[in-house]
PDB file of N, CA and C in Angstrom:
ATOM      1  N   UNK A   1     -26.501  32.553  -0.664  1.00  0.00           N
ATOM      2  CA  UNK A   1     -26.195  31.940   0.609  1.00  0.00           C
ATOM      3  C   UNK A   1     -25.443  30.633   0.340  1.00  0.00           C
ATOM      4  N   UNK A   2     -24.053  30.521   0.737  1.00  0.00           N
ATOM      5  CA  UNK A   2     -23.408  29.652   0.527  1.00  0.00           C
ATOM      6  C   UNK A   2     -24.068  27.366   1.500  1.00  0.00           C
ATOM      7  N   UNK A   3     -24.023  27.082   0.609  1.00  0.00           N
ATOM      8  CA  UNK A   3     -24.493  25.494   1.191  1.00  0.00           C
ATOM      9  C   UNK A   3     -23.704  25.634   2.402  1.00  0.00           C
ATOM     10  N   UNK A   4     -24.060  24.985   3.052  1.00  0.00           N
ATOM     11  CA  UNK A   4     -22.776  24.090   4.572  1.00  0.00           C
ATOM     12  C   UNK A   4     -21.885  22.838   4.150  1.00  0.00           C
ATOM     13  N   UNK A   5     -21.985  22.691   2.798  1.00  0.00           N
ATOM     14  CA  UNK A   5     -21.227  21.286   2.340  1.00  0.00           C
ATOM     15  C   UNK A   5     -20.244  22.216   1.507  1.00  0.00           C
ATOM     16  N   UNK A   6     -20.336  23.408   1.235  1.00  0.00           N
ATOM     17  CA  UNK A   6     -19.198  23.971   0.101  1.00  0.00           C
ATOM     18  C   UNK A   6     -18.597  24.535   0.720  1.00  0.00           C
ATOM     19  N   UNK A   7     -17.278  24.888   1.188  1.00  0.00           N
ATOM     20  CA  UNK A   7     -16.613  26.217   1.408  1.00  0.00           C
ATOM     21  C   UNK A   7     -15.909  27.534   0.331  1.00  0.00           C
ATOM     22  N   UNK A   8     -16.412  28.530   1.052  1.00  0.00           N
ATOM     23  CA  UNK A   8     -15.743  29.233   0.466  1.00  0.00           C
ATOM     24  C   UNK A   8     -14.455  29.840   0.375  1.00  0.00           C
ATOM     25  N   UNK A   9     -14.145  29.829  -1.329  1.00  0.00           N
ATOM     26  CA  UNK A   9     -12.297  30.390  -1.269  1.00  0.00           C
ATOM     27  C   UNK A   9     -12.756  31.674  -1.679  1.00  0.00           C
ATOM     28  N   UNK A  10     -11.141  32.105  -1.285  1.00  0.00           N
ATOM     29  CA  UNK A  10     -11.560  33.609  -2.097  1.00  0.00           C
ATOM     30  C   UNK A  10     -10.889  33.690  -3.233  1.00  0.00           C
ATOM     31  N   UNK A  11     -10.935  34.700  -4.231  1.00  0.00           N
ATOM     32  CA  UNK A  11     -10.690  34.262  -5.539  1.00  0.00           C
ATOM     33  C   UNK A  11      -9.498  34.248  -5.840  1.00  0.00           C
ATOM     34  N   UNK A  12      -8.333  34.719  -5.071  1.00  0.00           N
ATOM     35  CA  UNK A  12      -6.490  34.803  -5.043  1.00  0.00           C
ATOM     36  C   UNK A  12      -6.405  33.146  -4.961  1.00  0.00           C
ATOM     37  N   UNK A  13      -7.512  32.387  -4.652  1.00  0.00           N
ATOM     38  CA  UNK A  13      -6.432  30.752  -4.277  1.00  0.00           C
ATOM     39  C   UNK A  13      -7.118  30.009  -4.729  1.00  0.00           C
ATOM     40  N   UNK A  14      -6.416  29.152  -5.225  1.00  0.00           N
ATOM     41  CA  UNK A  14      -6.607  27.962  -5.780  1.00  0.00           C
ATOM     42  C   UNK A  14      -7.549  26.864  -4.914  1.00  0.00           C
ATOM     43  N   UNK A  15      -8.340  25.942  -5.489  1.00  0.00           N
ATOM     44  CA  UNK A  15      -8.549  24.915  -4.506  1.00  0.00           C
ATOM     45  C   UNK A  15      -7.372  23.995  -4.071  1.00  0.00           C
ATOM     46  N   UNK A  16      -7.252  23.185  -3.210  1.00  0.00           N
ATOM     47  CA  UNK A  16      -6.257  22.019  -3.079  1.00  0.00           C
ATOM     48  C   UNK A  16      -6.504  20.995  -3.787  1.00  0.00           C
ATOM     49  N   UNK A  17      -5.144  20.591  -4.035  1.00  0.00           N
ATOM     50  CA  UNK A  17      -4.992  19.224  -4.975  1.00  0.00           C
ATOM     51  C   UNK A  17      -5.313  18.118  -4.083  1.00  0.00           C
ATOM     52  N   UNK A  18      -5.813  17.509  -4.628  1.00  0.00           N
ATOM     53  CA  UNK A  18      -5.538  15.707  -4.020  1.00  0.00           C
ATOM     54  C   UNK A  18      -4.571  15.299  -4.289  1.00  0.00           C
ATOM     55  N   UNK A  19      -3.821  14.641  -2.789  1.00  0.00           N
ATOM     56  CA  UNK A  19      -2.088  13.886  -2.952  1.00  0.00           C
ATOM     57  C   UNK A  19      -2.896  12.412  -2.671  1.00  0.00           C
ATOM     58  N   UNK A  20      -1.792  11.820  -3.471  1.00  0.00           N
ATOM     59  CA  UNK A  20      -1.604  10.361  -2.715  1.00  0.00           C
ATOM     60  C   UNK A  20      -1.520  10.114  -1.589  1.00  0.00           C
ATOM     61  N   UNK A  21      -1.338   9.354  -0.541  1.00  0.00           N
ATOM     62  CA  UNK A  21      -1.285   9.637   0.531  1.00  0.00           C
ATOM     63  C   UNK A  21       0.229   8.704   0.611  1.00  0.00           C
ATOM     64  N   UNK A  22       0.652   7.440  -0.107  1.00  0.00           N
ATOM     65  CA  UNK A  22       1.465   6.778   0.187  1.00  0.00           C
ATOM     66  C   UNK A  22       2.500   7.098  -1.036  1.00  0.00           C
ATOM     67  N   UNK A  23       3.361   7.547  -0.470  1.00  0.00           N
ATOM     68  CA  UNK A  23       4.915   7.766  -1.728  1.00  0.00           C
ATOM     69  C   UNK A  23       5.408   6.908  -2.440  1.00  0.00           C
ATOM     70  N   UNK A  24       5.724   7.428  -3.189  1.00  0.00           N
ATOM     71  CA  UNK A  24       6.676   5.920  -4.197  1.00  0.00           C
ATOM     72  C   UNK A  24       7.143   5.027  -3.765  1.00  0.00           C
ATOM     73  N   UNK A  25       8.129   5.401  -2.386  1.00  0.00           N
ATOM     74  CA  UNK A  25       8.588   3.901  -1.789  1.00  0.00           C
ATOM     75  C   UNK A  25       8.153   3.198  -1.341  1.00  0.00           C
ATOM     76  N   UNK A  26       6.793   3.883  -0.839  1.00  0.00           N
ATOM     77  CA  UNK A  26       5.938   2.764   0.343  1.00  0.00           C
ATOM     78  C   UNK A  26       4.717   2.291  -1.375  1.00  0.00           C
ATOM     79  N   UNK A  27       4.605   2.516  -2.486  1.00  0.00           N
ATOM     80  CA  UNK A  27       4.353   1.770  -3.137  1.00  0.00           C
ATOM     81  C   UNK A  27       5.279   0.734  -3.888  1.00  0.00           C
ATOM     82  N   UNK A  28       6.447   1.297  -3.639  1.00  0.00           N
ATOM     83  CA  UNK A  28       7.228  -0.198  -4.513  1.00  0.00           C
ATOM     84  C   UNK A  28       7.330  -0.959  -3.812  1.00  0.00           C
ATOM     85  N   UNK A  29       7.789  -0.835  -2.043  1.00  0.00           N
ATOM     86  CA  UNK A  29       7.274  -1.699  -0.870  1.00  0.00           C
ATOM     87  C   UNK A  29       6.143  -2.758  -0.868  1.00  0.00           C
ATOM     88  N   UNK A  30       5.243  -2.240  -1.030  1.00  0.00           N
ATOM     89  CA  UNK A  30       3.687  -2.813  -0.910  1.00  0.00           C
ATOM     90  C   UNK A  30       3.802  -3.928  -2.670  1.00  0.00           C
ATOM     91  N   UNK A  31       4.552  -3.466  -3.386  1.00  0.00           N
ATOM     92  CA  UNK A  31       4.395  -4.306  -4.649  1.00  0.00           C
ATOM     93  C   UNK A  31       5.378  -4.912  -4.416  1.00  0.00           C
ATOM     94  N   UNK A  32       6.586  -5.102  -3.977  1.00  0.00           N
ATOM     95  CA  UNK A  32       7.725  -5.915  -3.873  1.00  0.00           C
ATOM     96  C   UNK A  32       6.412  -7.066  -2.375  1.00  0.00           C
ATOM     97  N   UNK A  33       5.846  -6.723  -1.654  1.00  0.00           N
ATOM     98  CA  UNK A  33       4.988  -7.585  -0.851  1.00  0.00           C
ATOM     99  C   UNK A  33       3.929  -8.524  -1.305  1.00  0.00           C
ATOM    100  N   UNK A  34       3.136  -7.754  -2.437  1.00  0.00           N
ATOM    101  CA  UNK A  34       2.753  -8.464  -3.299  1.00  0.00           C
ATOM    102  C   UNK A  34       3.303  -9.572  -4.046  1.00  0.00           C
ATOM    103  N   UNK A  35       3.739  -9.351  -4.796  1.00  0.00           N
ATOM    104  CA  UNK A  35       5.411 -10.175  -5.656  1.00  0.00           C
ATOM    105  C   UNK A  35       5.676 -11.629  -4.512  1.00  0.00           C
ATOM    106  N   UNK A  36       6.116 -11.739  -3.714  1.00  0.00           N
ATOM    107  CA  UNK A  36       6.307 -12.060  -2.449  1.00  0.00           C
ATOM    108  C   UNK A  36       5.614 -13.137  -1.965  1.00  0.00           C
ATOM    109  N   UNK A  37       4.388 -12.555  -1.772  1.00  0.00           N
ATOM    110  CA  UNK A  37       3.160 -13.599  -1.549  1.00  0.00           C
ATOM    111  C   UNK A  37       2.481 -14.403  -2.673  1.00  0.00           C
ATOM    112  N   UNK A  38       2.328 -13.697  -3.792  1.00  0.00           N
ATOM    113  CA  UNK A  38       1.679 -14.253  -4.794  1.00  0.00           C
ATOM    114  C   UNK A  38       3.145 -15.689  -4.950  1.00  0.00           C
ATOM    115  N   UNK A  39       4.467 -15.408  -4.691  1.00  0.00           N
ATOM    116  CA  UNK A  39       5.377 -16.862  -4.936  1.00  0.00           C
ATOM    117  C   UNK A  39       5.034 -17.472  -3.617  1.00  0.00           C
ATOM    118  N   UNK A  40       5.019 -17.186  -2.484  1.00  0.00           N
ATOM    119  CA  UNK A  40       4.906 -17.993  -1.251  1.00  0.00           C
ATOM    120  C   UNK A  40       3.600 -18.470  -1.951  1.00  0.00           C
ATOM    121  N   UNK A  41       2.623 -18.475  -2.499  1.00  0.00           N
ATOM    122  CA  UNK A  41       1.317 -18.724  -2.591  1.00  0.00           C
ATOM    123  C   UNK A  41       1.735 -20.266  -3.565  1.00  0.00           C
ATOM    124  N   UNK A  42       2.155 -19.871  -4.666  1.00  0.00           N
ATOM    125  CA  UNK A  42       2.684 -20.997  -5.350  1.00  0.00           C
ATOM    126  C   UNK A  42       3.623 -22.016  -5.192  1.00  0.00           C
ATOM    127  N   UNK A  43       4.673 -21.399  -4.277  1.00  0.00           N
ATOM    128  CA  UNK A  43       5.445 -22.420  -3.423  1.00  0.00           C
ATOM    129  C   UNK A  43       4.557 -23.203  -2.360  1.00  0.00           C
ATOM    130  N   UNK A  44       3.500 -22.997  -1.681  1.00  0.00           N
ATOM    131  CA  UNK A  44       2.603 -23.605  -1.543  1.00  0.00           C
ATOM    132  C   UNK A  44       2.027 -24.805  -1.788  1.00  0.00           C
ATOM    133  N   UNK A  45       1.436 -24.303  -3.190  1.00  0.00           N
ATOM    134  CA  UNK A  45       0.740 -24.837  -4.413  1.00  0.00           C
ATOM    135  C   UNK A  45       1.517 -26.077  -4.555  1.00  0.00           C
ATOM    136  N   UNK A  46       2.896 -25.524  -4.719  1.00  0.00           N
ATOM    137  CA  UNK A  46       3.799 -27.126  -5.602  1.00  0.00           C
ATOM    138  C   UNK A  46       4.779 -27.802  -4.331  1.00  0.00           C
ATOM    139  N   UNK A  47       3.773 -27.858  -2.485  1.00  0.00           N
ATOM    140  CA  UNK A  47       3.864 -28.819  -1.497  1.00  0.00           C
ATOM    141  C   UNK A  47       5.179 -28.276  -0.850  1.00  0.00           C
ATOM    142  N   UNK A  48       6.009 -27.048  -1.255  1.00  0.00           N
ATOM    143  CA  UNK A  48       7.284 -26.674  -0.253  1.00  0.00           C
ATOM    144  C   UNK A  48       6.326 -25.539   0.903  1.00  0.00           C
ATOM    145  N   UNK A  49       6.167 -26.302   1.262  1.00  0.00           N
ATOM    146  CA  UNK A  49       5.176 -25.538   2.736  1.00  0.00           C
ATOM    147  C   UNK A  49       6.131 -24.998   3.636  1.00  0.00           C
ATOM    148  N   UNK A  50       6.895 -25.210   4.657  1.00  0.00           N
ATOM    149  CA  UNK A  50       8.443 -24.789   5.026  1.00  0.00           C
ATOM    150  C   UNK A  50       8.251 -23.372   4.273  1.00  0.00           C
ATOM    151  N   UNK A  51       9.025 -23.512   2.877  1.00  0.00           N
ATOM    152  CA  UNK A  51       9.346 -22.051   2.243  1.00  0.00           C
ATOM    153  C   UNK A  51       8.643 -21.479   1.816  1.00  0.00           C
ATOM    154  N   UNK A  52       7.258 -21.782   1.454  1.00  0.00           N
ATOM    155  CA  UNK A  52       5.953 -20.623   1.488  1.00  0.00           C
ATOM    156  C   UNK A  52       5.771 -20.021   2.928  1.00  0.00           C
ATOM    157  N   UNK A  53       5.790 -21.090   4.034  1.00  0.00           N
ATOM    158  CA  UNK A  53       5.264 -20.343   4.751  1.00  0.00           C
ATOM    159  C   UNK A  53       6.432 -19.766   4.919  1.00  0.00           C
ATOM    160  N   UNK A  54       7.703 -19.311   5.090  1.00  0.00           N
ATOM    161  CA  UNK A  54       8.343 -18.292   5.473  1.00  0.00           C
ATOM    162  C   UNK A  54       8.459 -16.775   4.550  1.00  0.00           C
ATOM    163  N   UNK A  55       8.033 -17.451   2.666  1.00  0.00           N
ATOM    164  CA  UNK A  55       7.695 -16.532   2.199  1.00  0.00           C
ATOM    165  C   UNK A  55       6.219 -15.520   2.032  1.00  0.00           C
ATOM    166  N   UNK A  56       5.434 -16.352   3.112  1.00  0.00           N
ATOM    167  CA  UNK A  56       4.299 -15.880   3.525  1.00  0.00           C
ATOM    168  C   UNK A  56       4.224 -14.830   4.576  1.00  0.00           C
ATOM    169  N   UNK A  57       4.982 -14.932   5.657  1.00  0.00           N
ATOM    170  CA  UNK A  57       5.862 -14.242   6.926  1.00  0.00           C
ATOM    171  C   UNK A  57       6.042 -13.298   6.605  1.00  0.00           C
ATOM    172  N   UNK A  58       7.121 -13.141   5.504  1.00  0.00           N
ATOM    173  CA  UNK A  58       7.831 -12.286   5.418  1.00  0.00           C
ATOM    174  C   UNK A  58       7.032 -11.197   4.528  1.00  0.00           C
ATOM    175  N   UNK A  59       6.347 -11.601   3.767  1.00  0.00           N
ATOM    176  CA  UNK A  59       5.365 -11.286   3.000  1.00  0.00           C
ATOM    177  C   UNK A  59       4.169  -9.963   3.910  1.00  0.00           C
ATOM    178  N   UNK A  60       3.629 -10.772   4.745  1.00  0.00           N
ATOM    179  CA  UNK A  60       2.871 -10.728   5.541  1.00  0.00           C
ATOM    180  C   UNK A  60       2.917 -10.132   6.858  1.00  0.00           C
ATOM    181  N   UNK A  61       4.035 -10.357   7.653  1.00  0.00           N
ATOM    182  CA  UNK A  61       4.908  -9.653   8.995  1.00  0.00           C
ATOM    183  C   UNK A  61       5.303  -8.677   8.486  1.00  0.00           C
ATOM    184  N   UNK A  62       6.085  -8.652   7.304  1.00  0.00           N
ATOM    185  CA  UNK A  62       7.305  -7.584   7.560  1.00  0.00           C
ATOM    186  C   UNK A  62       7.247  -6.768   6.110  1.00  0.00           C
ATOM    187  N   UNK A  63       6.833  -7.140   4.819  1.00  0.00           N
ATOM    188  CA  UNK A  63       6.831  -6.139   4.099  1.00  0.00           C
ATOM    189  C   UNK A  63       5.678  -5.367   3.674  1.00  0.00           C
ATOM    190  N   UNK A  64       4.650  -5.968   3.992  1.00  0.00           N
ATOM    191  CA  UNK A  64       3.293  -5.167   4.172  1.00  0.00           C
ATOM    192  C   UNK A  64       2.938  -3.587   5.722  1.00  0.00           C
ATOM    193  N   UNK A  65       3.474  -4.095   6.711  1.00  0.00           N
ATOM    194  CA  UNK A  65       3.625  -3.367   7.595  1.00  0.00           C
ATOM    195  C   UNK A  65       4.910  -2.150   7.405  1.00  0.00           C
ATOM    196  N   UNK A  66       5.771  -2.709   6.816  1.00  0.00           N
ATOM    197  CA  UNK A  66       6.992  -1.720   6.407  1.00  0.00           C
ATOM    198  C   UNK A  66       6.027  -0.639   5.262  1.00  0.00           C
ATOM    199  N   UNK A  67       5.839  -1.293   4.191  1.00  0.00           N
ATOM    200  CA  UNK A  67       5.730  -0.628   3.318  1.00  0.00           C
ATOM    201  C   UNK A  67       4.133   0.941   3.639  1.00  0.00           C
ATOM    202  N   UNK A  68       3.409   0.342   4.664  1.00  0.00           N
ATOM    203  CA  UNK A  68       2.595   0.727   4.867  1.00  0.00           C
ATOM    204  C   UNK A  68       3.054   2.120   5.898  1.00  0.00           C
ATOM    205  N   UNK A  69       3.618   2.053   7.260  1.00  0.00           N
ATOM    206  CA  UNK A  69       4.444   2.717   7.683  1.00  0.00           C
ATOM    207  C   UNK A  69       5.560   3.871   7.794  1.00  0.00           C
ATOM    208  N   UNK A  70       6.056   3.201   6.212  1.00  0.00           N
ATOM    209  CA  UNK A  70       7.310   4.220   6.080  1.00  0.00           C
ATOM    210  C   UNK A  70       6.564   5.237   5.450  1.00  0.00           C
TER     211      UNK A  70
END
């Protein structure tokens, strides 16, 4: 008697693979966002507040939501 947590295949098929869910671009995205913030973070650090925070923005608004999205 088969569990209720297992399903059954029949023996012609394979189980399914596990995919990634996010593609290459939306990971080089998400690391080019990273990259990004970790300098807005240090531009910060060394008092150009102005250009962190816009590299924080951009960081933060627009390449995290892109990368996540596409």
């Amino acid at each position: 008697m088969p569990n209720s947590r297992t399903r059954a295949t029949s023996p012609g098929t394979a189980p399914a693979t596990r995919r990634f869910l996010l593609a290459r671009r939306n990971l080089v995205i998400l690391a080019a966002a990273v990259l990004v913030l970790v300098v807005g973070y240090l531009t910060l650090a060394a008092g150009h507040a102005s250009a962190a925070a816009l590299l924080l923005v951009v960081g933060y608004c627009i390449l995290f939501p892109i990368g996540i999205a596409l």
